[in-house]
Protein backbone atom coordinates (compact mmCIF):
# COMPACT_ATOMS: atom_id res chain seq x y z
CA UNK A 1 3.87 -7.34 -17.95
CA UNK A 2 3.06 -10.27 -15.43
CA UNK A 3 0.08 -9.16 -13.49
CA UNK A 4 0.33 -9.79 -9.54
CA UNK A 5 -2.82 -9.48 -6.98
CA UNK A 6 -1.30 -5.93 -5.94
CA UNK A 7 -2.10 -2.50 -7.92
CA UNK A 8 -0.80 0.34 -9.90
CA UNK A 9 -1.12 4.53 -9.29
CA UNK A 10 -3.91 6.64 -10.89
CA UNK A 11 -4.22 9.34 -13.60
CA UNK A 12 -5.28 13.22 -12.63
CA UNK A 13 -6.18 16.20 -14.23
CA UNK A 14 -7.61 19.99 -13.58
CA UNK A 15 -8.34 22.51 -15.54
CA UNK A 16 -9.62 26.12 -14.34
CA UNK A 17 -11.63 28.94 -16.98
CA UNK A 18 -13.54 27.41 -19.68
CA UNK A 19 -16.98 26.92 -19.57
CA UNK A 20 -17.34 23.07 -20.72
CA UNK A 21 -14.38 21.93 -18.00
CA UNK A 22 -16.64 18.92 -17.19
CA UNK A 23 -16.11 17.71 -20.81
CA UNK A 24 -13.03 18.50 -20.96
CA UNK A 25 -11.61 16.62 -18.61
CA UNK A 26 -13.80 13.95 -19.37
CA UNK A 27 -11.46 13.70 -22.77
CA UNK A 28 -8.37 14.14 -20.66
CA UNK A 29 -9.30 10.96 -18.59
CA UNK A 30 -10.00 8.91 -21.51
CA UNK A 31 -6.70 9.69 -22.72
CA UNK A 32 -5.05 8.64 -19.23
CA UNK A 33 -7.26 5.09 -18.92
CA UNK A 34 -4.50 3.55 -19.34
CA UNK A 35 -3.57 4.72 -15.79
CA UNK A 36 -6.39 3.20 -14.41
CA UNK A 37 -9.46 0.99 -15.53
CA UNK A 38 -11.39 0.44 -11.59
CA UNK A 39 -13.20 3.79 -11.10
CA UNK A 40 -13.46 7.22 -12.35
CA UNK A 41 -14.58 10.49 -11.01
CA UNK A 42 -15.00 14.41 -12.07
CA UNK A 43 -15.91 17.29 -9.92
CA UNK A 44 -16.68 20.96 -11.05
CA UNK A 45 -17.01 24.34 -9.34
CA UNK A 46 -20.09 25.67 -10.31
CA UNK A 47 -21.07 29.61 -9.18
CA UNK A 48 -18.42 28.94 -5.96
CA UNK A 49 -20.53 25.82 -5.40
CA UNK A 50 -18.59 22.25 -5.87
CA UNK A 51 -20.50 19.28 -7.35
CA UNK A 52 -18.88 15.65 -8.16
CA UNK A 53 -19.89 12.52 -9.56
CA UNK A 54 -17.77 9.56 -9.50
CA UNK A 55 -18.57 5.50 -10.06
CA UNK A 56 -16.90 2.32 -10.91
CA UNK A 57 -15.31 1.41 -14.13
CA UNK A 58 -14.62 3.25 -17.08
CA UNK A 59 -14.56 6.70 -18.10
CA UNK A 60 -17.26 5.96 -21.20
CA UNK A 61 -18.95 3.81 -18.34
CA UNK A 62 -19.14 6.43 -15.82
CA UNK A 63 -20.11 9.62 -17.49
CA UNK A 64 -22.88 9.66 -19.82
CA UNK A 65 -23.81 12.53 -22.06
CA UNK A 66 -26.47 13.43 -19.43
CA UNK A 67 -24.11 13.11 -16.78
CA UNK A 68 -21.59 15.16 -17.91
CA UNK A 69 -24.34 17.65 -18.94
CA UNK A 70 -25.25 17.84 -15.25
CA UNK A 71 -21.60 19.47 -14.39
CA UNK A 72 -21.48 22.38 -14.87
CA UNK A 73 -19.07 25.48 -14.02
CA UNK A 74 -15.55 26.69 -14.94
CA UNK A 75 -13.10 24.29 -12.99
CA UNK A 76 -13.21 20.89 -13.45
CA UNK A 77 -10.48 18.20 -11.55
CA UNK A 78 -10.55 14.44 -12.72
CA UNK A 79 -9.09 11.36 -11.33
CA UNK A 80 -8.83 7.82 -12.65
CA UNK A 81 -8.44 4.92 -10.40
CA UNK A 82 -6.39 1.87 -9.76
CA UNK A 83 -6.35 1.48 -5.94
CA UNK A 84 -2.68 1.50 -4.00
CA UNK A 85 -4.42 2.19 -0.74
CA UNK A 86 -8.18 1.52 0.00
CA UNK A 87 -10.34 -1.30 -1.15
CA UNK A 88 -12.35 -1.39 -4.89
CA UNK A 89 -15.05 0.29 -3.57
CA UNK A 90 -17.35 3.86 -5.03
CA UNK A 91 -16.38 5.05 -1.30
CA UNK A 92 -12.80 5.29 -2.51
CA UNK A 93 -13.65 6.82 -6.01
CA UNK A 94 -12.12 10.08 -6.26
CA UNK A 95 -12.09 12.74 -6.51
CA UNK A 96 -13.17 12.83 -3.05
CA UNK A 97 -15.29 15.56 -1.66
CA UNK A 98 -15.62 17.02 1.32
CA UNK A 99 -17.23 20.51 3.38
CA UNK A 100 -14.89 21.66 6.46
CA UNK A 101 -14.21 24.91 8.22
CA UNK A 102 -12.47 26.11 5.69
CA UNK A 103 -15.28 25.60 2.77
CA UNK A 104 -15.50 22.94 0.43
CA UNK A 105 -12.41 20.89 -1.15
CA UNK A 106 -12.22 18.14 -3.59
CA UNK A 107 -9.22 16.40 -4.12
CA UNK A 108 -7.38 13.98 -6.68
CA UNK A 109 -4.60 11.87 -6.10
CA UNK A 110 -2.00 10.15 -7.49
CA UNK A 111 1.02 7.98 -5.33
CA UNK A 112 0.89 6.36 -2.12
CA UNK A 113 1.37 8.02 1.41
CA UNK A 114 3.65 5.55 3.79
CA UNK A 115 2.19 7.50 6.99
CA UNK A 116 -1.19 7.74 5.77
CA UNK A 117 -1.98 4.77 8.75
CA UNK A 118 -0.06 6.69 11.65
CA UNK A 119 -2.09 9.98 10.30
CA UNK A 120 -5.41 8.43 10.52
CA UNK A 121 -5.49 6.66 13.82
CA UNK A 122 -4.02 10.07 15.22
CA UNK A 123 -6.95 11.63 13.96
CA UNK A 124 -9.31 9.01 14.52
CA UNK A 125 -7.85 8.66 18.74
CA UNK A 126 -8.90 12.80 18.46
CA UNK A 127 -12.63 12.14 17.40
CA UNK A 128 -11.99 12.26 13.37
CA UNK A 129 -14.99 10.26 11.08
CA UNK A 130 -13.23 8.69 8.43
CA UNK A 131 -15.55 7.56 5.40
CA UNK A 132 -13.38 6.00 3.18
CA UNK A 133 -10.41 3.37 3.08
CA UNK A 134 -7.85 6.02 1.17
CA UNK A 135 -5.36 7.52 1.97
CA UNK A 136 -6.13 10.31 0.31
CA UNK A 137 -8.78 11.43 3.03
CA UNK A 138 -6.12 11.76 5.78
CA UNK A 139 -5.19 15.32 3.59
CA UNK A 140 -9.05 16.66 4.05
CA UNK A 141 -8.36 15.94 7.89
CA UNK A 142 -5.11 17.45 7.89
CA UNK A 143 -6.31 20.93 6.08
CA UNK A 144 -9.60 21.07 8.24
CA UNK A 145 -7.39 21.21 11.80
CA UNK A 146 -8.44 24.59 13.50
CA UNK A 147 -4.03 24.97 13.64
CA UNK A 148 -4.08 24.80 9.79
CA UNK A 149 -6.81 27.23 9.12
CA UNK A 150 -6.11 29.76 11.40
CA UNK A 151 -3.29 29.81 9.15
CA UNK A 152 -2.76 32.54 5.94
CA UNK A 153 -1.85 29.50 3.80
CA UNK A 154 -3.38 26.22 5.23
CA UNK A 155 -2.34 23.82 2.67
CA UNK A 156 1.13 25.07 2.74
CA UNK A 157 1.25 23.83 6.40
CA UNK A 158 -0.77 20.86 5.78
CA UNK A 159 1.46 19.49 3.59
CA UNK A 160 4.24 19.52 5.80
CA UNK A 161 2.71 16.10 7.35
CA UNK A 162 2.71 14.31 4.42
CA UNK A 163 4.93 11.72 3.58
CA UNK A 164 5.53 9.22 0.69
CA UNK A 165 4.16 9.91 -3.21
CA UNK A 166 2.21 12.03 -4.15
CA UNK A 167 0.89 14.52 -6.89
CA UNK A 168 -1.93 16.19 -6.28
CA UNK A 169 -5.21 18.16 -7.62
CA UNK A 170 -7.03 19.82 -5.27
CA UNK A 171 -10.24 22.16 -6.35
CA UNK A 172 -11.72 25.02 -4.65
CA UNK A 173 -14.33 27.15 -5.11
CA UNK A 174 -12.39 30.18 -6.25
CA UNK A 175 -8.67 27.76 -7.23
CA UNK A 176 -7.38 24.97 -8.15
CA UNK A 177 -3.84 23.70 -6.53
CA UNK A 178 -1.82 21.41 -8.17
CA UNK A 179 0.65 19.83 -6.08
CA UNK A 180 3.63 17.44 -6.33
CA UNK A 181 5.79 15.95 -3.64
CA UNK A 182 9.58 17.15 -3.05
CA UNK A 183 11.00 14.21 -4.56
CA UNK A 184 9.04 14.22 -7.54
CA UNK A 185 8.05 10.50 -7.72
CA UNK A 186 4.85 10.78 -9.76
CA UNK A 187 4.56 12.82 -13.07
CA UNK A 188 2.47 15.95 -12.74
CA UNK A 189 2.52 18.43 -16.03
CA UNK A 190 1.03 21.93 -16.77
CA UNK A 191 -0.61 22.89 -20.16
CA UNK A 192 -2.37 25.72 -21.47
CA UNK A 193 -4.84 25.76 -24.09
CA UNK A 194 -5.36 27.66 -27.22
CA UNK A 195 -7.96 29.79 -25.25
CA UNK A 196 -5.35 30.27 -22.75
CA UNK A 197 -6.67 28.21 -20.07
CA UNK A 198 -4.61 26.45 -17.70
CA UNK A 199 -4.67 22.91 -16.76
CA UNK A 200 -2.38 20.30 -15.19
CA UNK A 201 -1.89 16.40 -16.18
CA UNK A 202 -0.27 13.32 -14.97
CA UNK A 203 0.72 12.51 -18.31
CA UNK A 204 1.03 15.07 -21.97
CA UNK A 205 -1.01 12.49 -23.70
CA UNK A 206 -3.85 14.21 -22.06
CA UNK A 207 -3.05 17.80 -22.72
CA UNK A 208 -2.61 16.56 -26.56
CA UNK A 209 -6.15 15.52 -26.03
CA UNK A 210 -7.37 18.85 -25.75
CA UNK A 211 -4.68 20.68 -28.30
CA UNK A 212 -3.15 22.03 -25.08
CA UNK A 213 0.60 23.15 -25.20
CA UNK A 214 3.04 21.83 -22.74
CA UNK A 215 4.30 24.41 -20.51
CA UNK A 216 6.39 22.43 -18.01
CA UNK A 217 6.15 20.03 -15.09
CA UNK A 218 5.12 20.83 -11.80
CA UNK A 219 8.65 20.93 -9.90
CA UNK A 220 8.65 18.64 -6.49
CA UNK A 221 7.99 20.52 -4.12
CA UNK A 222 5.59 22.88 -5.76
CA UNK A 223 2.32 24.27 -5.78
CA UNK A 224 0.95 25.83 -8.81
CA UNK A 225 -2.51 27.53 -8.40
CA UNK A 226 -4.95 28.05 -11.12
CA UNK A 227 -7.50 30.05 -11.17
CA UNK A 228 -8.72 33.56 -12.46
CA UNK A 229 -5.73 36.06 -12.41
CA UNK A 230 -3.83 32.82 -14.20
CA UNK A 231 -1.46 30.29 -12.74
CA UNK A 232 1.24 31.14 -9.44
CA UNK A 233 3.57 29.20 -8.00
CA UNK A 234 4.99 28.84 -4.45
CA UNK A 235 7.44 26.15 -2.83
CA UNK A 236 6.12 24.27 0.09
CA UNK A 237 9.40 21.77 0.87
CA UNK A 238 13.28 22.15 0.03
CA UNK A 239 14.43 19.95 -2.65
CA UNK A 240 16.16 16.59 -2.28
CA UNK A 241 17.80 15.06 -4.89
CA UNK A 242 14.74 13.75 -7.06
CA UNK A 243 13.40 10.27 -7.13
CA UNK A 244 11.47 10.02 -10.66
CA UNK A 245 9.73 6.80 -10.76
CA UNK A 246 11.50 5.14 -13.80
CA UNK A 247 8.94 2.12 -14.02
CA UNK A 248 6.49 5.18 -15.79
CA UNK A 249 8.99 4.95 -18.43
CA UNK A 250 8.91 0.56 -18.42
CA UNK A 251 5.30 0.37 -18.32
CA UNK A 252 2.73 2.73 -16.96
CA UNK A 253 3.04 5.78 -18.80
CA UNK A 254 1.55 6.46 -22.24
CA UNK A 255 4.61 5.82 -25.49
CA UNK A 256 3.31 9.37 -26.64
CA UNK A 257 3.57 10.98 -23.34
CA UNK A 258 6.73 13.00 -21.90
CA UNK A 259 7.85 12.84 -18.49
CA UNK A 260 10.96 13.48 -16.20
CA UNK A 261 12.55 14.84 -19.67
CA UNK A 262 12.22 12.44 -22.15
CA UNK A 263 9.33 11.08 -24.64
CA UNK A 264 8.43 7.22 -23.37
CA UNK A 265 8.49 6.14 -26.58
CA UNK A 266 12.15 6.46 -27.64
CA UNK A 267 13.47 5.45 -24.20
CA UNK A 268 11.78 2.21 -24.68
CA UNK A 269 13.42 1.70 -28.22
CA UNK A 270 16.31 2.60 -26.53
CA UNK A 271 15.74 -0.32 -24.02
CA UNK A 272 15.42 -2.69 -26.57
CA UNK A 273 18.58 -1.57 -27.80
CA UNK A 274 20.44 -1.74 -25.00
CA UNK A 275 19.10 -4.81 -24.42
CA UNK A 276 20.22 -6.35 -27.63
CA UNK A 277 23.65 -5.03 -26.96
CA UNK A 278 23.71 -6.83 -23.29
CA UNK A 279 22.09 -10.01 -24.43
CA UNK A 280 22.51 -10.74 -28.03
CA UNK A 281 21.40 -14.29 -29.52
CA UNK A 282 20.81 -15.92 -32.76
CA UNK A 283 17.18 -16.10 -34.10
CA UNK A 284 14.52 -15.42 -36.78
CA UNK A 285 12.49 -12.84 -35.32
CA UNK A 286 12.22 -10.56 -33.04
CA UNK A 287 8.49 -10.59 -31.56
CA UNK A 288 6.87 -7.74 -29.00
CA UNK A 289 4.33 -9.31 -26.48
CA UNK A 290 1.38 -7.30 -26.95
CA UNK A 291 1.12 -4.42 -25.85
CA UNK A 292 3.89 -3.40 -23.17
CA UNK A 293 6.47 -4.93 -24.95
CA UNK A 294 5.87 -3.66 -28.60
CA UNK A 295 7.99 -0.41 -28.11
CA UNK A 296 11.37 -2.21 -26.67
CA UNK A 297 11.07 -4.88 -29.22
CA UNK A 298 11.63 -2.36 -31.88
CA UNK A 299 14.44 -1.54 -30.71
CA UNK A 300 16.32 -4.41 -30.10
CA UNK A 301 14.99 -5.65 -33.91
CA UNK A 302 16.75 -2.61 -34.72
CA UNK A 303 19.99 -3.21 -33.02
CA UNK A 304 20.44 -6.55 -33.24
CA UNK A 305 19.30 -6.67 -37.32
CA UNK A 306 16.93 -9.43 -36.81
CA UNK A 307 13.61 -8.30 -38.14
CA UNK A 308 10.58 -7.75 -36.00
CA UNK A 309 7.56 -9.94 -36.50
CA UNK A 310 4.13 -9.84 -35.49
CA UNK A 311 3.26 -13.29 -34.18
CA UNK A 312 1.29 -13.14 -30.80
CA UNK A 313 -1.73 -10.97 -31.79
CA UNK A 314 -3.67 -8.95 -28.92
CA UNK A 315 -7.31 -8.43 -28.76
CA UNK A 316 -7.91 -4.63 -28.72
CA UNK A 317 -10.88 -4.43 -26.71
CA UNK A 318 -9.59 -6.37 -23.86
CA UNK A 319 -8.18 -3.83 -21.21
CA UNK A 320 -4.17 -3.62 -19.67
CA UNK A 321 -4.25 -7.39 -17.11
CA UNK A 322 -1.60 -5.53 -14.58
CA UNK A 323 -4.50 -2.86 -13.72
CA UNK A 324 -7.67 -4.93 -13.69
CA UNK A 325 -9.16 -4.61 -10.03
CA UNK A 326 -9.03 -8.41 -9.05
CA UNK A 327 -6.54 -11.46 -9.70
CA UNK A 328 -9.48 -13.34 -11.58
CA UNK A 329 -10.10 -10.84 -13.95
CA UNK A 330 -6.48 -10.54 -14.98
CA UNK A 331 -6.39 -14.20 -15.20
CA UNK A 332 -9.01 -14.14 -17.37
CA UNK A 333 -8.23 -11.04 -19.36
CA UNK A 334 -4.72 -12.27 -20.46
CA UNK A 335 -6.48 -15.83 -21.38
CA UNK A 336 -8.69 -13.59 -24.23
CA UNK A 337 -6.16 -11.01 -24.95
CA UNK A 338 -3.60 -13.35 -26.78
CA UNK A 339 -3.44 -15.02 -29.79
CA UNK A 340 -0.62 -16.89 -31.30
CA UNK A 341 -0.24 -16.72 -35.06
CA UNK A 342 1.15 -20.96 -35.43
CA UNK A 343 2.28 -20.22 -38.68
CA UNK A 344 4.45 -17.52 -38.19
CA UNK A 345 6.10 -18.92 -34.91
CA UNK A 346 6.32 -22.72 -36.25
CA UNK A 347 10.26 -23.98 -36.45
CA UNK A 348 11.40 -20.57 -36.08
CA UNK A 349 13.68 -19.26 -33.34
CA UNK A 350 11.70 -16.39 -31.71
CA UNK A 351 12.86 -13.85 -29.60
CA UNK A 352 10.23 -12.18 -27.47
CA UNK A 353 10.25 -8.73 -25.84
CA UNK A 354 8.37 -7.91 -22.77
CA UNK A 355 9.04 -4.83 -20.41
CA UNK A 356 8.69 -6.67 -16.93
CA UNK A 357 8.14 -10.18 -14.97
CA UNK A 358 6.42 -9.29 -11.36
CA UNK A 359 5.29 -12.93 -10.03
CA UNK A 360 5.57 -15.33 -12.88
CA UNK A 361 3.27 -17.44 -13.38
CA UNK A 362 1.09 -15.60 -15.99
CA UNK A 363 4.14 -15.40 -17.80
CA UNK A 364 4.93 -19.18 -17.88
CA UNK A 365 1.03 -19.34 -19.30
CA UNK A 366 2.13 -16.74 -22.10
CA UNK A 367 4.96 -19.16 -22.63
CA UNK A 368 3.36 -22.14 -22.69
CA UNK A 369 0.81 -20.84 -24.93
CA UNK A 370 3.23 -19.86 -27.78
CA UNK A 371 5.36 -23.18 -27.05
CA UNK A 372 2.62 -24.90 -28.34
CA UNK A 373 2.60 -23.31 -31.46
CA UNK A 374 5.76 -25.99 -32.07
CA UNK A 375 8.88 -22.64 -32.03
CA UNK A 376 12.06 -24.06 -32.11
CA UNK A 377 13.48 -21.60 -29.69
CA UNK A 378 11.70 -19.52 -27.32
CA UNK A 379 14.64 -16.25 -26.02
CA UNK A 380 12.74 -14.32 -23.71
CA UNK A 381 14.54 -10.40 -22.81
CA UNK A 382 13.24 -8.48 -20.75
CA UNK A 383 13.46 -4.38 -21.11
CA UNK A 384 14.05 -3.41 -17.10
CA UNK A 385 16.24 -5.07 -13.98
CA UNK A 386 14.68 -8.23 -11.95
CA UNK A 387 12.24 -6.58 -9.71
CA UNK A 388 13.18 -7.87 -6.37
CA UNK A 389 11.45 -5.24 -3.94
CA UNK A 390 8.19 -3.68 -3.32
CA UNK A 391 7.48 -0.39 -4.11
CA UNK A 392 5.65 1.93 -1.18
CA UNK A 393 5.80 4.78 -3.25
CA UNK A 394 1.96 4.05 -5.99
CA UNK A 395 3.27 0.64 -7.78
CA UNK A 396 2.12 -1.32 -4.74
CA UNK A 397 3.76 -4.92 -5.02
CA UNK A 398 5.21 -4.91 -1.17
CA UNK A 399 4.51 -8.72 -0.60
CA UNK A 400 7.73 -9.61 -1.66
CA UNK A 401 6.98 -13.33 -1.34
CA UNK A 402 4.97 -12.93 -4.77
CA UNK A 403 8.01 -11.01 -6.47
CA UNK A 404 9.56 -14.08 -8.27
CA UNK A 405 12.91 -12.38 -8.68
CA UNK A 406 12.43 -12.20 -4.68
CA UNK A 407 14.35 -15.56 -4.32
CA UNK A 408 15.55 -16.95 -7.18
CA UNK A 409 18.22 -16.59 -9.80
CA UNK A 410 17.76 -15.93 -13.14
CA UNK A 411 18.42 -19.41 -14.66
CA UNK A 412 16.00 -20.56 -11.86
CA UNK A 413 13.48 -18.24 -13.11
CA UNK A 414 14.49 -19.62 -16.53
CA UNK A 415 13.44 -22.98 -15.74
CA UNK A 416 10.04 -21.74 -14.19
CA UNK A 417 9.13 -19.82 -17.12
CA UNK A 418 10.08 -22.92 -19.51
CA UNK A 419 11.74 -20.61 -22.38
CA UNK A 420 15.50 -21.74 -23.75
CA UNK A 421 17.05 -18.41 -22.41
CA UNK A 422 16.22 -15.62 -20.51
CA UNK A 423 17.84 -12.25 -20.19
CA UNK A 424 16.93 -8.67 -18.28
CA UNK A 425 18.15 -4.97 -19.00
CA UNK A 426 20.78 -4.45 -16.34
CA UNK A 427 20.24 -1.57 -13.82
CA UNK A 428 23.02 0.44 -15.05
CA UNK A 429 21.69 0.05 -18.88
CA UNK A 430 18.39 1.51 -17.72
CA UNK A 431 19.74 4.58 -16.53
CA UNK A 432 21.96 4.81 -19.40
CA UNK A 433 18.90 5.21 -21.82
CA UNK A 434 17.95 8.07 -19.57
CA UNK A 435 19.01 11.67 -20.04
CA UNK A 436 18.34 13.04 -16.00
CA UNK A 437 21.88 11.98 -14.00
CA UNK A 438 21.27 8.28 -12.35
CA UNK A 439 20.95 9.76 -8.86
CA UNK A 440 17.49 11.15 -9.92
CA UNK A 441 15.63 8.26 -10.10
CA UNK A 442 14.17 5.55 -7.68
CA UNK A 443 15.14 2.08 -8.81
CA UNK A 444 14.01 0.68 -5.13
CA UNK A 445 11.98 -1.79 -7.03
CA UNK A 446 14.54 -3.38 -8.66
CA UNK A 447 17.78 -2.29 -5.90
CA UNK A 448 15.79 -2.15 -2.48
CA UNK A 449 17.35 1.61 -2.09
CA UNK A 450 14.35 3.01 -1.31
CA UNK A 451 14.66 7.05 -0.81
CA UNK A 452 12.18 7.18 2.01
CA UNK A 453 12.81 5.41 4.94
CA UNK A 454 9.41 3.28 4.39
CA UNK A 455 10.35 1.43 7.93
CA UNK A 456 10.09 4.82 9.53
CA UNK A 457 6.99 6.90 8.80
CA UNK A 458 6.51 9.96 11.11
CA UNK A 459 7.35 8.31 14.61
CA UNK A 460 4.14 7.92 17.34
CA UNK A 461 6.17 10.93 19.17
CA UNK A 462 6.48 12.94 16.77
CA UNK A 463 2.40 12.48 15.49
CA UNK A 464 1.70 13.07 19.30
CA UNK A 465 3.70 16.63 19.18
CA UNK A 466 2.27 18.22 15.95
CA UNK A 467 -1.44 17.15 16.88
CA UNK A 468 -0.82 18.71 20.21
CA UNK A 469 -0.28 21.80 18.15
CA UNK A 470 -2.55 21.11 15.84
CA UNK A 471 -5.23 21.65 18.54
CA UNK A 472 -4.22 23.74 20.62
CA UNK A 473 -6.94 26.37 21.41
């Protein structure tokens, strides 16, 4: 992965009945850092009292023993952070919490609202205090209208606002709701533990964390509730056709973890296969740049018959460049991460697997580096399409200009990268490695499709109407 300036989604997770919650979903966020390294945050419902604590940087860094001590109580919600909206600040650190009419509420969120803006300066031209730079806190606003809670079911009417991404975890005192957005662009998942407690993960990596059992995923368009008479369900939104966010299965999501059907590990040897198949060249070896690439370069070793070698060698305990908060610190990272084994790459023809190229230039470094160690071919493949478009939906890269597929062909990109040849999955073999039908996915990074009109948030007349209503009385 080629990092770029912009940033990548966030990992939640609730879980409602057993008395250590806190420290459980402590464990579930350390199994979801991959997901996001800039801030984490947990808050409990203690005796129908909420509590959180959040800070910046890791999980281990965030909680101590003491801390996590301190939390107390039988529902627990956890978010991990990599900022799509909102600056790196503890302001933004979620889960955010919050008293209103209607009690207290802490929420968690993962994805990227594309009306979040027109929301807030409705709300702020009515009076609203804003505290942080999220999106996320336009939701709080939305559920705390006096038109919403005079309601029987205010988030069911709150939600109606909402557009873009976005699954949610929301905690109250007596429930937790997990929600997830009609088109189902972020993964959301339920689990229940051996004790019979409920809980609900952006990825199963985190449910295996805990020995939980995979129940299902939260369908778009769904709310599940937790709490003590067990888990119910209610629709909030017809169903269009889904919009599964296939770059989870590229990049983001955890090689153990299972989402929109299939395991991310096997479609990414499938990748690599299909990639083989489409761009097939004579070499030596076959070698995964650490660590994105590792799973796709097994398979196209596999397919093509040329064996896989270890020759770039990563530093474990430097973190994932693509989600480290600032462009310095992934500059930096990806300088100590990687380590090029001369005598395995010396006068051979290498071909090297990597899932993605964003802007470029941190890829012509990784290229440069392992030139260097005197190959006599360099074949770069890629495993997904040339990523062309920005993404408005939590994989924030919409300044185009940076996207160096934006504007030039792939020879040209070729040249720029300084490697002998250079090939990427087509669109068509992605989805062919998937098992959903092809119209169930959003590809709008790679086609420009996008399945929300991202040009057209909720219109200025429209936000006028509903607030009218909103507060009215």
């Amino acid at each position: 992965m080629d990092p770029i300036e912009k940033k990548e989604k966030c990992g939640v997770f609730g879980i409602w009945g057993p008395a250590d919650s806190a420290h459980r979903t402590y464990f579930a966020l350390y199994a979801m850092q991959h997901r996001g390294q800039e801030s984490a945050g947990i808050a409990v419902s203690e005796e129908g009292v909420l509590h959180a604590h959040t800070g910046m940087g890791l999980v281990s860094e965030v909680f101590t023993p003491r801390r996590l001590a301190e939390l107390g109580g039988n529902a627990a919600i956890g978010h991990n952070r990599y900022s799509t909206t909102g600056s790196s600040h503890c302001n933004n650190a979620q889960p955010l919490l919050q008293q209103f009419s209607g009690g207290q509420a802490a929420i968690a969120h993962n994805g990227n609202l594309i009306n979040a803006e027109l929301l807030r300066k409705g709300f702020e031209e009515q009076g609203h205090i804003f505290h942080t730079s999220t999106d996320t806190e336009v939701i709080f606003h939305l559920l705390a209208t006096p038109h919403h809670q005079n309601k029987s079911d205010p988030l069911y009417h709150a939600l109606q606002h909402l557009q873009g991404a976005y699954s949610l975890v929301l905690l109250f005192a007596d429930r937790i709701e997990a929600v997830r957005d009609p088109w189902g662009f972020r993964p959301l998942t339920i689990g229940q533990t051996p004790e019979g407690h409920y809980c609900v993960a952006s990825e199963t990596v985190a449910l295996d964390a805990l020995g939980a059992r995979t129940l299902r995923e939260v369908e778009p368009g769904e709310i599940v509730t937790l709490d003590d008479e067990g888990m119910h369900s209610r629709s909030f939104s017809e169903r269009p056709s889904p919009a599964h966010c296939v770059f989870e299965h590229v990049y983001f999501a955890n090689p153990s973890s299972r989402m929109f059907g299939d395991t991310v590990q096997l479609v990414r040897e499938k990748f690599g296969e299909q990639l083989a198949r489409e761009a097939p060249v004579e070499a030596d070896y076959v070698m995964p740049m650490p660590d994105s690439g590792r799973s796709a370069a097994m398979g196209y070793a596999r397919a093509s018959g040329i064996p896989l070698r270890e020759g770039i060698v990563p530093n474990r305990y430097v973190g994932r460049t693509f989600i480290q908060p600032t462009q310095h610190q992934r500059d930096t990272a990806v300088q100590l991460k990687l380590n090029v084994v001369d005598e395995i790459v010396r006068n051979k023809r290498i071909v090297v697997v990597d899932d993605s190229i964003v802007r470029g230039t941190t890829t012509r470094g990784k290229m440069a580096q392992l030139r260097r160690a005197g190959p006599k071919e360099i074949h770069l493949r890629i495993s997904c399409p040339p990523i062309r478009h920005g993404c408005y939906y939590g994989i924030d890269f919409p300044d185009t200009s940076k996207l160096i597929a934006n504007n030039r062909s792939v020879e040209e990109i070729r040249q720029f990268i300084g490697v002998d040849t250079l090939h990427y999955l087509s669109m068509q073999g992605v989805l062919d490695c998937l098992d959903l039908p092809n119209d169930n996915y959003c590809t709008a990074c790679w086609t420009g499709q996008y399945p929300l009109d991202v040009d057209k948030p909720i219109s200025k007349l429209g936000l006028e109407r509903y607030q009218m209503k909103m507060f009215e009385g």
